[in-house]
N, C-alpha and C. Protein backbone atom coordinates (compact mmCIF):
# COMPACT_ATOMS: atom_id res chain seq x y z
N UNK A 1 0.84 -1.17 0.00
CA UNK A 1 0.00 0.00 0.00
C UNK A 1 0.89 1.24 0.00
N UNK A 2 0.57 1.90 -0.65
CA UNK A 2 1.45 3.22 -1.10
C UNK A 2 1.07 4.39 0.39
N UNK A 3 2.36 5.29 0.36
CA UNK A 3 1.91 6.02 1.20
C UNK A 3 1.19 7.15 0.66
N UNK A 4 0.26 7.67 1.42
CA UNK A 4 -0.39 9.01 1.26
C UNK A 4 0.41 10.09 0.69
N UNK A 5 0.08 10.94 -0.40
CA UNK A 5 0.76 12.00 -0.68
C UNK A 5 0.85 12.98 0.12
N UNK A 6 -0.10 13.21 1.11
CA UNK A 6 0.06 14.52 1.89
C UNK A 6 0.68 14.06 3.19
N UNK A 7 1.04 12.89 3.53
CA UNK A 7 1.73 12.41 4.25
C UNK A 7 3.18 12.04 4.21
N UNK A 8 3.35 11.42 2.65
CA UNK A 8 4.79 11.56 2.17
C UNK A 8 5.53 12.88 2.10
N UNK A 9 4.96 14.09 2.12
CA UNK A 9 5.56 15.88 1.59
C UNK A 9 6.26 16.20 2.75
N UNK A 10 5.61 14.82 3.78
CA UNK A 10 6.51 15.82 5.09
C UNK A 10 7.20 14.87 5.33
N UNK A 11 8.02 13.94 5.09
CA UNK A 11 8.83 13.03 4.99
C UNK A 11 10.08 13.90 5.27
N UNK A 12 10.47 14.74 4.28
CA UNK A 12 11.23 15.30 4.39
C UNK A 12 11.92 16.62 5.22
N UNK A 13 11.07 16.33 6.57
CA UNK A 13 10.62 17.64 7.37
C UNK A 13 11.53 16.85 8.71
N UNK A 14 11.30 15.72 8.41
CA UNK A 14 11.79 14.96 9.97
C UNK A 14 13.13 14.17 9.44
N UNK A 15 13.71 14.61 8.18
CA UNK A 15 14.71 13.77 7.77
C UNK A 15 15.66 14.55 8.86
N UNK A 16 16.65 13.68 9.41
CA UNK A 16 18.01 14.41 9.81
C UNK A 16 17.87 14.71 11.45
N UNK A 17 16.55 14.76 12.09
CA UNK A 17 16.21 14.78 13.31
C UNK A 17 16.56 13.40 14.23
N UNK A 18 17.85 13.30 15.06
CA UNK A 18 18.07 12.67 15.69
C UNK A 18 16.90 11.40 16.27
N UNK A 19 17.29 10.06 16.26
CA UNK A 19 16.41 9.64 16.86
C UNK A 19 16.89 9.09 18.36
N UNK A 20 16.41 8.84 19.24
CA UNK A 20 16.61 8.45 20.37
C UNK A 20 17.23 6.73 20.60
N UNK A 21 18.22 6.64 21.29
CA UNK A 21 18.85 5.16 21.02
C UNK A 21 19.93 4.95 20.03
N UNK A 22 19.45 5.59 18.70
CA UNK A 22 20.20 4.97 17.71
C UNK A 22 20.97 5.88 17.71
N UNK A 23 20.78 7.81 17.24
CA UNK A 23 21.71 8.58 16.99
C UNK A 23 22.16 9.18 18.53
N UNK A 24 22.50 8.27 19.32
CA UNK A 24 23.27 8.32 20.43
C UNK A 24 22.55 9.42 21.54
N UNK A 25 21.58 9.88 21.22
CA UNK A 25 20.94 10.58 22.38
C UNK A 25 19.86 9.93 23.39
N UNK A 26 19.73 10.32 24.73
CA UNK A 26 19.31 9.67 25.61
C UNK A 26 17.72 9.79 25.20
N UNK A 27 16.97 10.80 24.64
CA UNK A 27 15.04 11.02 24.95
C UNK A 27 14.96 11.48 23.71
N UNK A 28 13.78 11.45 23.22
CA UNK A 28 13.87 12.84 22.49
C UNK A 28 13.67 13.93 22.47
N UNK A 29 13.38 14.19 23.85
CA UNK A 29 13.22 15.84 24.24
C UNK A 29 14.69 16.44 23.87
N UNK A 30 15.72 15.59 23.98
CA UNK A 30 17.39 16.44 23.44
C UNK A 30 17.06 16.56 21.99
N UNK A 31 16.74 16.20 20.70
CA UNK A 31 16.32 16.35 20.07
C UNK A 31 15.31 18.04 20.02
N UNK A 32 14.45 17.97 20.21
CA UNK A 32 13.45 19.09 20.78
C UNK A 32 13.87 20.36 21.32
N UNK A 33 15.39 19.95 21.88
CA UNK A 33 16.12 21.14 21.95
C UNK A 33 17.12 21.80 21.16
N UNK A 34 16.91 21.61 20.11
CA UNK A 34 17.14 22.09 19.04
C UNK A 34 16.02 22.65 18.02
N UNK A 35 16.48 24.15 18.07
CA UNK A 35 14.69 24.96 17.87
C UNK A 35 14.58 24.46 16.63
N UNK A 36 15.63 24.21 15.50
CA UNK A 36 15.45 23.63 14.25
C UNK A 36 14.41 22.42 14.07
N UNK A 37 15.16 21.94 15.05
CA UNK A 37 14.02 20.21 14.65
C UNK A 37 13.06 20.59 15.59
N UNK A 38 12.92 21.45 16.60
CA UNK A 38 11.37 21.21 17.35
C UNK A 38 10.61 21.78 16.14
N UNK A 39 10.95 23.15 15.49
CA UNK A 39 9.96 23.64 14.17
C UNK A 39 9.25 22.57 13.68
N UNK A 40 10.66 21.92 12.85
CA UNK A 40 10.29 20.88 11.60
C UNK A 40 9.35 19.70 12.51
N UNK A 41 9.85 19.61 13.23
CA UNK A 41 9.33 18.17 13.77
C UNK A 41 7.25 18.80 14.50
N UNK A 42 7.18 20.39 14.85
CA UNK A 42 5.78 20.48 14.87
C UNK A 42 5.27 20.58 13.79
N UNK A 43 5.98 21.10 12.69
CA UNK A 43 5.08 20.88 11.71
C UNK A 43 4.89 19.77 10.90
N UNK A 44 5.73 18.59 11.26
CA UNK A 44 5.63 17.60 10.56
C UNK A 44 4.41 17.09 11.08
N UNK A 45 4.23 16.82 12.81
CA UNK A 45 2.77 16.46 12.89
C UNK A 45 1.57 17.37 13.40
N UNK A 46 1.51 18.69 12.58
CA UNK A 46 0.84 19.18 12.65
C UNK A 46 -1.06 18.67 11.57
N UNK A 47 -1.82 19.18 12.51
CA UNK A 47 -3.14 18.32 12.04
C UNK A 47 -2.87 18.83 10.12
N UNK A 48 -3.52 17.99 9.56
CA UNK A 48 -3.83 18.22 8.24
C UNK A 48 -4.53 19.05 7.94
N UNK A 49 -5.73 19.33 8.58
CA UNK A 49 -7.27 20.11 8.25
C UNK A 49 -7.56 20.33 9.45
N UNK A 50 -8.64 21.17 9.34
CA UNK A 50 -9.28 21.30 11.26
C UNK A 50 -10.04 20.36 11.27
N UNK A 51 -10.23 19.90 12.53
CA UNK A 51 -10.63 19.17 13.34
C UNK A 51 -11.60 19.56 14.68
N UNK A 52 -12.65 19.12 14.91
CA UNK A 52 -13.45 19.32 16.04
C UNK A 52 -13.79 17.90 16.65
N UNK A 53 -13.50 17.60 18.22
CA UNK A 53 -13.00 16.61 18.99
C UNK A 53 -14.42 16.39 19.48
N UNK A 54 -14.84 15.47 19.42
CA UNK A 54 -16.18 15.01 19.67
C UNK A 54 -16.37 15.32 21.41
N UNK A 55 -17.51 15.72 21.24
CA UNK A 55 -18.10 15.53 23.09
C UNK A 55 -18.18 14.74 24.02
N UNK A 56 -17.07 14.43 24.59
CA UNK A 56 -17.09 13.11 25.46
C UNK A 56 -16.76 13.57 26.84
N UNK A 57 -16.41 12.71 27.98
CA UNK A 57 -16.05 12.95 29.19
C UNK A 57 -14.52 12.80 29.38
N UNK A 58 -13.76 13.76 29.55
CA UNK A 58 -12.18 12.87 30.10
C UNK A 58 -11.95 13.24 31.00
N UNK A 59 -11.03 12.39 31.87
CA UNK A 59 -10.64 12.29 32.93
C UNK A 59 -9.24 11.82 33.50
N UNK A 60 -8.38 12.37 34.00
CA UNK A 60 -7.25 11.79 33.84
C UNK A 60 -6.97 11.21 35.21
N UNK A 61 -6.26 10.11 35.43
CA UNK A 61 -5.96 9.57 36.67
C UNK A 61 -4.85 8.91 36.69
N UNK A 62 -4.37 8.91 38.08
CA UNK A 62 -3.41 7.85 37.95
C UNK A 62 -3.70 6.31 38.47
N UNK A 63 -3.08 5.25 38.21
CA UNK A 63 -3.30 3.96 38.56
C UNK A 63 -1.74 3.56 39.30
N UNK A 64 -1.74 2.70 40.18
CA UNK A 64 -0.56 1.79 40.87
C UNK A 64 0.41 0.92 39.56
N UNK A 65 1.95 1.19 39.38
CA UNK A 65 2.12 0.32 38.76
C UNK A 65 3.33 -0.16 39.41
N UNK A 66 3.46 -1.11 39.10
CA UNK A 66 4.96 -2.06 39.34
C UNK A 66 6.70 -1.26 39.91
N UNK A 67 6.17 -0.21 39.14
CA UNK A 67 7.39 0.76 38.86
C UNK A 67 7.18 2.50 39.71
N UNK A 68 5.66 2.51 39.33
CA UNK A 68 5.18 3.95 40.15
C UNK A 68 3.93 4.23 39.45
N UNK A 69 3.59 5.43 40.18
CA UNK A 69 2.39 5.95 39.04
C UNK A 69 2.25 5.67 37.96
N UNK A 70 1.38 5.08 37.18
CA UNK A 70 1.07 5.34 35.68
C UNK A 70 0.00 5.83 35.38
N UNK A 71 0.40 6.93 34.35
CA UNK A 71 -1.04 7.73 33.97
C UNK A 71 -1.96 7.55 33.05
N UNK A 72 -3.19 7.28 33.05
CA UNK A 72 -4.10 6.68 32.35
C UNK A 72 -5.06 8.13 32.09
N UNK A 73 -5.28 8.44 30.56
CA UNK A 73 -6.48 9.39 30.32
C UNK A 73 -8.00 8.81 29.84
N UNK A 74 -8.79 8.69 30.74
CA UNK A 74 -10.26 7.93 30.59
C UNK A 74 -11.12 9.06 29.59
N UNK A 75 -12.15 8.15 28.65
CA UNK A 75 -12.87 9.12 27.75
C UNK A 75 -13.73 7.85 28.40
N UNK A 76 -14.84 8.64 28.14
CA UNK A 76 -16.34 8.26 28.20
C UNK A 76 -17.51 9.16 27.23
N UNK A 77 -18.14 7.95 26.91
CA UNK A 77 -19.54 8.77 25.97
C UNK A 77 -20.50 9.60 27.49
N UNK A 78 -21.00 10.62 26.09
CA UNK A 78 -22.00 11.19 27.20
C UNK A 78 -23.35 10.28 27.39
N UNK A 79 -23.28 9.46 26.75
CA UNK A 79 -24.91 8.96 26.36
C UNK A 79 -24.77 7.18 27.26
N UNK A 80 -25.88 6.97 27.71
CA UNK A 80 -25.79 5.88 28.36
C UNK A 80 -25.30 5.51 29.67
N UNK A 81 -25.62 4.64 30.44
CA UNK A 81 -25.14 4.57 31.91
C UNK A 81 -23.98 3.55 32.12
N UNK A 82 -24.33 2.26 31.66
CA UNK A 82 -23.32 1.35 31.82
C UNK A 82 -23.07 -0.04 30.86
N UNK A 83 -22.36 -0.58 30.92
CA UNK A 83 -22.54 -1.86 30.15
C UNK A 83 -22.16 -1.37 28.34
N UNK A 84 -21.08 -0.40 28.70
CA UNK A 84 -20.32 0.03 27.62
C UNK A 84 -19.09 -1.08 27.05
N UNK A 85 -18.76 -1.35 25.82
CA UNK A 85 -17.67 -1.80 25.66
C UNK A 85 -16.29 -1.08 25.87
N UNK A 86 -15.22 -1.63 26.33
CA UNK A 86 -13.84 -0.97 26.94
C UNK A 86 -12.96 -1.08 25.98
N UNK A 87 -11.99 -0.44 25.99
CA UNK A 87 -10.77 -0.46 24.87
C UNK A 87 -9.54 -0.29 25.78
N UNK A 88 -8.89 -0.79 26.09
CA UNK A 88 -6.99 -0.15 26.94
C UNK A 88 -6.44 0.28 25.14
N UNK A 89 -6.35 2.12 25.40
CA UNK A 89 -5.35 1.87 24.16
C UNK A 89 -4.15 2.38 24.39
N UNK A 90 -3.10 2.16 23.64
CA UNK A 90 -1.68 2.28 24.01
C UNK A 90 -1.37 2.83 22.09
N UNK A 91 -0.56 4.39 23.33
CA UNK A 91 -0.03 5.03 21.82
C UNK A 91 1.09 4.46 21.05
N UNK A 92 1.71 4.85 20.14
CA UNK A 92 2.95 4.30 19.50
C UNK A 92 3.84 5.41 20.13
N UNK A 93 4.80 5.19 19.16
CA UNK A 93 5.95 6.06 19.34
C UNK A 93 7.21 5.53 19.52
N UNK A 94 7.89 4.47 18.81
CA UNK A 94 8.82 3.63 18.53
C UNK A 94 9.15 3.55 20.06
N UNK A 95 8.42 3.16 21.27
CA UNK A 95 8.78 3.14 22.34
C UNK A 95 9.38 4.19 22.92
N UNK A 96 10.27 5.11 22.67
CA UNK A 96 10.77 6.01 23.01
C UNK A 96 10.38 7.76 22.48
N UNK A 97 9.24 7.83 22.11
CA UNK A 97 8.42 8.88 22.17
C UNK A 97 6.81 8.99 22.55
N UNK A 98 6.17 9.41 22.77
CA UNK A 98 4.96 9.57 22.71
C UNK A 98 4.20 9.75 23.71
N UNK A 99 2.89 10.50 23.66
CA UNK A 99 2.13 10.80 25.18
C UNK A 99 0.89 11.16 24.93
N UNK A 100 -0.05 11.19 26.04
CA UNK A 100 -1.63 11.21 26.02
C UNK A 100 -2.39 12.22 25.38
N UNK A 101 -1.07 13.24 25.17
CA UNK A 101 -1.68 14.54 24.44
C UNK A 101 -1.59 14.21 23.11
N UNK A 102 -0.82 13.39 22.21
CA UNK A 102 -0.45 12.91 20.89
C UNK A 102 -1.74 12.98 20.35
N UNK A 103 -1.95 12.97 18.96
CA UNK A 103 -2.92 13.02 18.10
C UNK A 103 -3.48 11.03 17.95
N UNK A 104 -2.78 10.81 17.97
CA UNK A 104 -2.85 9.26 17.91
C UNK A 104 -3.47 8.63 19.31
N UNK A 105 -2.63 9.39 20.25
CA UNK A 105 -3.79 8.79 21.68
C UNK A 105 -5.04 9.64 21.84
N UNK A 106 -5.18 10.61 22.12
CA UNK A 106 -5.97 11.49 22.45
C UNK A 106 -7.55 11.72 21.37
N UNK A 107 -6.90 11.77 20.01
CA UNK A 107 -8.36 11.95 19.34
C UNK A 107 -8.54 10.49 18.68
N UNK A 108 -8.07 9.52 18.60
CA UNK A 108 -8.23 8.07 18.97
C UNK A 108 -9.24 7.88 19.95
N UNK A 109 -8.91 8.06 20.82
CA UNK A 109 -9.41 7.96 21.96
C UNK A 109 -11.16 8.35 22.28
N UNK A 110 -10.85 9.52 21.59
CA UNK A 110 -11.94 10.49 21.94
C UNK A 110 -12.87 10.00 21.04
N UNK A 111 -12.44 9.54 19.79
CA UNK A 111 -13.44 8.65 18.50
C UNK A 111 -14.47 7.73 18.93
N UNK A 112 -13.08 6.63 19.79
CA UNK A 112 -13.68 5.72 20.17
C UNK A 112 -14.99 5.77 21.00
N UNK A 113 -14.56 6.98 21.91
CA UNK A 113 -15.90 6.98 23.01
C UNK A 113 -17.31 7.78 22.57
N UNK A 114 -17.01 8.03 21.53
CA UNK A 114 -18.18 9.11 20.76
C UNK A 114 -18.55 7.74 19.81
N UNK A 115 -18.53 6.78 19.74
CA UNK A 115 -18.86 5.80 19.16
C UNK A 115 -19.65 4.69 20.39
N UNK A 116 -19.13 5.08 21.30
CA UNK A 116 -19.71 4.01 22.67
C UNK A 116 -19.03 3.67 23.59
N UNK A 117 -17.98 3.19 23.55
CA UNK A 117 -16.66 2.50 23.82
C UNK A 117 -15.79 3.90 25.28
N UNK A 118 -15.83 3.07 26.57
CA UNK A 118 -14.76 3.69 27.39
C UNK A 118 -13.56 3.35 26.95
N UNK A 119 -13.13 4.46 26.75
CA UNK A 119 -11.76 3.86 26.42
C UNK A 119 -10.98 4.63 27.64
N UNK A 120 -9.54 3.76 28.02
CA UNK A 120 -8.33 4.25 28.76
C UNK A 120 -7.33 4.34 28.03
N UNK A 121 -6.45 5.63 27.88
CA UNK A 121 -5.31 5.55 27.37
C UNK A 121 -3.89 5.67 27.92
N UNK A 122 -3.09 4.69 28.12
CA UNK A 122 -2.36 4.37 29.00
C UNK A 122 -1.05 5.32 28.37
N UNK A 123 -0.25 6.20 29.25
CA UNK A 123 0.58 6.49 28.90
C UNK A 123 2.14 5.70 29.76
N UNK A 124 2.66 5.12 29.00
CA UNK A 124 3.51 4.28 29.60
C UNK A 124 4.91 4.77 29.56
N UNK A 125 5.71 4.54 30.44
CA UNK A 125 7.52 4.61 30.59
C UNK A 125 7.49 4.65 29.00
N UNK A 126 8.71 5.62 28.89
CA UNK A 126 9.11 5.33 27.74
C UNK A 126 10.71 5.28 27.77
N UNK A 127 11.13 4.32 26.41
CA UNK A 127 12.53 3.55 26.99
C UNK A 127 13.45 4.72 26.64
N UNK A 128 14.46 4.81 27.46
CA UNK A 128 15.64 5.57 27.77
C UNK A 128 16.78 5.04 27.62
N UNK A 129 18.10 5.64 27.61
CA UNK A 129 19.39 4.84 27.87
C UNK A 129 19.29 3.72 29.03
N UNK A 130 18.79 4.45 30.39
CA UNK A 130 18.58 4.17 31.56
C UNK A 130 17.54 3.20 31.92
N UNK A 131 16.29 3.55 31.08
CA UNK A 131 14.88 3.25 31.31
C UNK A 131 15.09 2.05 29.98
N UNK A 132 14.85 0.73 30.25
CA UNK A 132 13.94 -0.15 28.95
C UNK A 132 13.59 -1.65 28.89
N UNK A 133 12.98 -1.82 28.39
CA UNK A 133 12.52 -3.08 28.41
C UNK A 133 12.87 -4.39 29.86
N UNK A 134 11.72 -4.54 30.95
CA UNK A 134 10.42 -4.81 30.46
C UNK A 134 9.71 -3.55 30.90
N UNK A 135 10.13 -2.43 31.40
CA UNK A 135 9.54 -1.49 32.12
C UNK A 135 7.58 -0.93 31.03
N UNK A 136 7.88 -0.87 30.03
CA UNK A 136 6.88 -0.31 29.31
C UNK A 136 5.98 -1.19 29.18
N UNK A 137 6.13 -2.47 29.08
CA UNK A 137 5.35 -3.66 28.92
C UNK A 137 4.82 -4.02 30.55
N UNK A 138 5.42 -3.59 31.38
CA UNK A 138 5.09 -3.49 33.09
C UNK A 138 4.21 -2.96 33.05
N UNK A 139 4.09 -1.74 32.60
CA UNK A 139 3.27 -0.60 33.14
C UNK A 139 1.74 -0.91 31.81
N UNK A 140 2.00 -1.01 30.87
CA UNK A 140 0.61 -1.79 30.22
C UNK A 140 0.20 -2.91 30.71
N UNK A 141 0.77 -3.73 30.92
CA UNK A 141 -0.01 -5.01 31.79
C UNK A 141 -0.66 -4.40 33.04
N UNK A 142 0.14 -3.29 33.61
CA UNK A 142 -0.56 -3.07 35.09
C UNK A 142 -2.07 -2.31 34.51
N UNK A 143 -1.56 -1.43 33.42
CA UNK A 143 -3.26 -1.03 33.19
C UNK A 143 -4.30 -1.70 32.88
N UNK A 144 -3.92 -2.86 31.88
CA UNK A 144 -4.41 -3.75 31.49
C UNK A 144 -5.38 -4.52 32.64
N UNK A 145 -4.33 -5.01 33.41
CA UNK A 145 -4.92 -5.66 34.93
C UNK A 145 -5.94 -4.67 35.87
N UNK A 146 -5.78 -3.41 35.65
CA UNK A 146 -6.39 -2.30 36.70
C UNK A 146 -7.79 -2.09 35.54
N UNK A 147 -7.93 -2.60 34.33
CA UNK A 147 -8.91 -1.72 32.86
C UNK A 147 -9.68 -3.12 33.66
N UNK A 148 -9.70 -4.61 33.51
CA UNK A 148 -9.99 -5.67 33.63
C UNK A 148 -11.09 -5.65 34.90
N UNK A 149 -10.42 -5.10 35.95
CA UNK A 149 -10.74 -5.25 37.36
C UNK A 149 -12.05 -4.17 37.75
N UNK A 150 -11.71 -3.38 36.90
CA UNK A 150 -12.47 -1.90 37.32
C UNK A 150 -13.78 -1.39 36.18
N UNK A 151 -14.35 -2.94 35.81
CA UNK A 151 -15.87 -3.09 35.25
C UNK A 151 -16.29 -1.46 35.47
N UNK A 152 -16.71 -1.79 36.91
CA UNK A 152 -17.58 -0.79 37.91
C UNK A 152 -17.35 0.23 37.84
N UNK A 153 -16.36 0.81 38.22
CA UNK A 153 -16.01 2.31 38.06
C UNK A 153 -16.33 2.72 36.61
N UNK A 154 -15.78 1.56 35.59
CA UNK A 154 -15.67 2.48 34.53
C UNK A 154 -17.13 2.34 33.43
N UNK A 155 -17.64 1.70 33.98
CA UNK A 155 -19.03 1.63 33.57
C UNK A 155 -19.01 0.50 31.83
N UNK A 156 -18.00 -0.62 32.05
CA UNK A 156 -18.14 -1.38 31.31
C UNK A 156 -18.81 -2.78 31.34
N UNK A 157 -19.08 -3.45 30.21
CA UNK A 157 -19.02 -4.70 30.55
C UNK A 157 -18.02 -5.34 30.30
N UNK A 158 -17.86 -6.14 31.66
CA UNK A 158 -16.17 -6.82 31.41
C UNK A 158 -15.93 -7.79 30.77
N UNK A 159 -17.29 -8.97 29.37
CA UNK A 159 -17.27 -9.61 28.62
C UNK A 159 -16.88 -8.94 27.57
N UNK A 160 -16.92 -7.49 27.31
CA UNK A 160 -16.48 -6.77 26.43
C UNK A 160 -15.42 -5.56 26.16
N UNK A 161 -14.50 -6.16 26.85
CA UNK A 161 -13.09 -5.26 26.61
C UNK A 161 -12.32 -5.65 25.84
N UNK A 162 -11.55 -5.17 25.29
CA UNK A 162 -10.10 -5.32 24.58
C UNK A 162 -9.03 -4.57 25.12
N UNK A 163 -7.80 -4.77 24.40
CA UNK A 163 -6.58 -3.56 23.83
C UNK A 163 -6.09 -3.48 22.71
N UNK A 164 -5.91 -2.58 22.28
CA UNK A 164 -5.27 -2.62 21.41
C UNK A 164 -3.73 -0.89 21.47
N UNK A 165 -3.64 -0.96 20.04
CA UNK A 165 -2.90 0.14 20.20
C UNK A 165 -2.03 0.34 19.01
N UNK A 166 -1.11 1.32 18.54
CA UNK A 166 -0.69 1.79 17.30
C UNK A 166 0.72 1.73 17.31
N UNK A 167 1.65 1.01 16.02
CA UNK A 167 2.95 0.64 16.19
C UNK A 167 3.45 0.16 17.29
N UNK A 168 4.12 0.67 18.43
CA UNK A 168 5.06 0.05 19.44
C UNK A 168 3.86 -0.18 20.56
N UNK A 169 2.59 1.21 20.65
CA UNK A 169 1.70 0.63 21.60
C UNK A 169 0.89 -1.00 21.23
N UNK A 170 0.96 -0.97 19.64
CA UNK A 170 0.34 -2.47 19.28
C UNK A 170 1.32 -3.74 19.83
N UNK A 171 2.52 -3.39 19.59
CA UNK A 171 3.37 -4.60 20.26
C UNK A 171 2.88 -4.75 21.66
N UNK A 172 2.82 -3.43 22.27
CA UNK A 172 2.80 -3.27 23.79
C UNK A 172 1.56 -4.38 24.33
N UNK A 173 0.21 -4.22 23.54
CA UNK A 173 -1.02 -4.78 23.76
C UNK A 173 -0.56 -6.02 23.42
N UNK A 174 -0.42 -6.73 22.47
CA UNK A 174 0.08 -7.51 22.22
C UNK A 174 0.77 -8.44 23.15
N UNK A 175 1.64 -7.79 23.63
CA UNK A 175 2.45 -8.44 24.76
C UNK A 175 1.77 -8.79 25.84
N UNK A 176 1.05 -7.71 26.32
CA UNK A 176 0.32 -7.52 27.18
C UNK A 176 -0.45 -9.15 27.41
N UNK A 177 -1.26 -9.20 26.66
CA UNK A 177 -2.11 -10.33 26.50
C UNK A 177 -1.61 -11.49 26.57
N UNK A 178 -0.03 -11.45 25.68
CA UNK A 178 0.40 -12.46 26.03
C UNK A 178 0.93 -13.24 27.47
N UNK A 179 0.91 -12.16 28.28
CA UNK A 179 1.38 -12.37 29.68
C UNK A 179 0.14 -12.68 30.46
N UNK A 180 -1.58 -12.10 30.21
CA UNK A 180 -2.33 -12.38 30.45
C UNK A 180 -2.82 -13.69 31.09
């Protein structure tokens, strides 16, 4: 499948921007500090078109994990009381970028629950020089285990949850389950 043309134009916006791990820097916030690539790199994922974020409930919390806090952003539909289907989703971000504010977690997210669906979006460790593997896969299983447990609060039915999630968060789910 070919890539998108208006997606390929900015290909060339993030060429040369350090990546984390490989071109020897610890995060990519060092990256980011360089006003050059923070430019290129907002406008590379800057929205395409406008956008208006559907009406839902969010809520942000934290949950217990293995390691420490992990922060989970809850969407909920406005419509209906309980016995919603659940989603754990987990963003991408080649493991070593990404967060709840991302376009990929956040209006993901927000889709889902304007469709029916509570969703949680787990923002997990992300790997470091210091920080990696199993730490990120820790902290999704712990949500995973806390999404499972917490029917009630979150107004699901617990015959009807999943996870899923996008590039490295899809491995993450993935894994997840497999430890299940």
């Amino acid at each position: 499948m070919p890539v998108h043309p208006l997606v390929a134009a900015r290909f060339p916006l993030i060429d040369g921007i350090p990546v984390p791990l490989i071109d020897g820097i610890p995060d990519f916030d060092e990256s980011l500090n360089n006003p050059e690539f923070t430019e290129r790199y907002l406008t590379y994922t800057a929205p395409y078109s406008a956008y208006s974020m559907p009406d839902v409930q969010i809520e942000d919390l934290t949950i217990d994990g293995p390691r420490g806090a992990i922060s989970i952003r809850l969407y909920r539909p406005r419509t209906g009381d309980s016995d919603h289907p659940g989603l754990l989703w987990v963003h991408g971000g080649a493991f070593v970028t990404g967060e709840l504010d991302m376009p990929e977690a956040h209006v993901v997210s927000a889709e889902m629950a304007a469709r029916g669906a509570v969703v949680a979006s787990v923002d997990y460790r992300l790997a470091t020089e210091t920080l990696r593997y199993p730490a990120p896969l820790d902290d999704v299983y712990a949500a995973w285990r806390w999404f499972c447990s917490a029917a009630g609060y979150l107004r699901t039915d617990a015959s009807r949850v999943g996870i899923g999630g996008a590039s490295a968060g899809g491995n993450l789910a993935a894994a997840a389950t497999l430890r299940a």
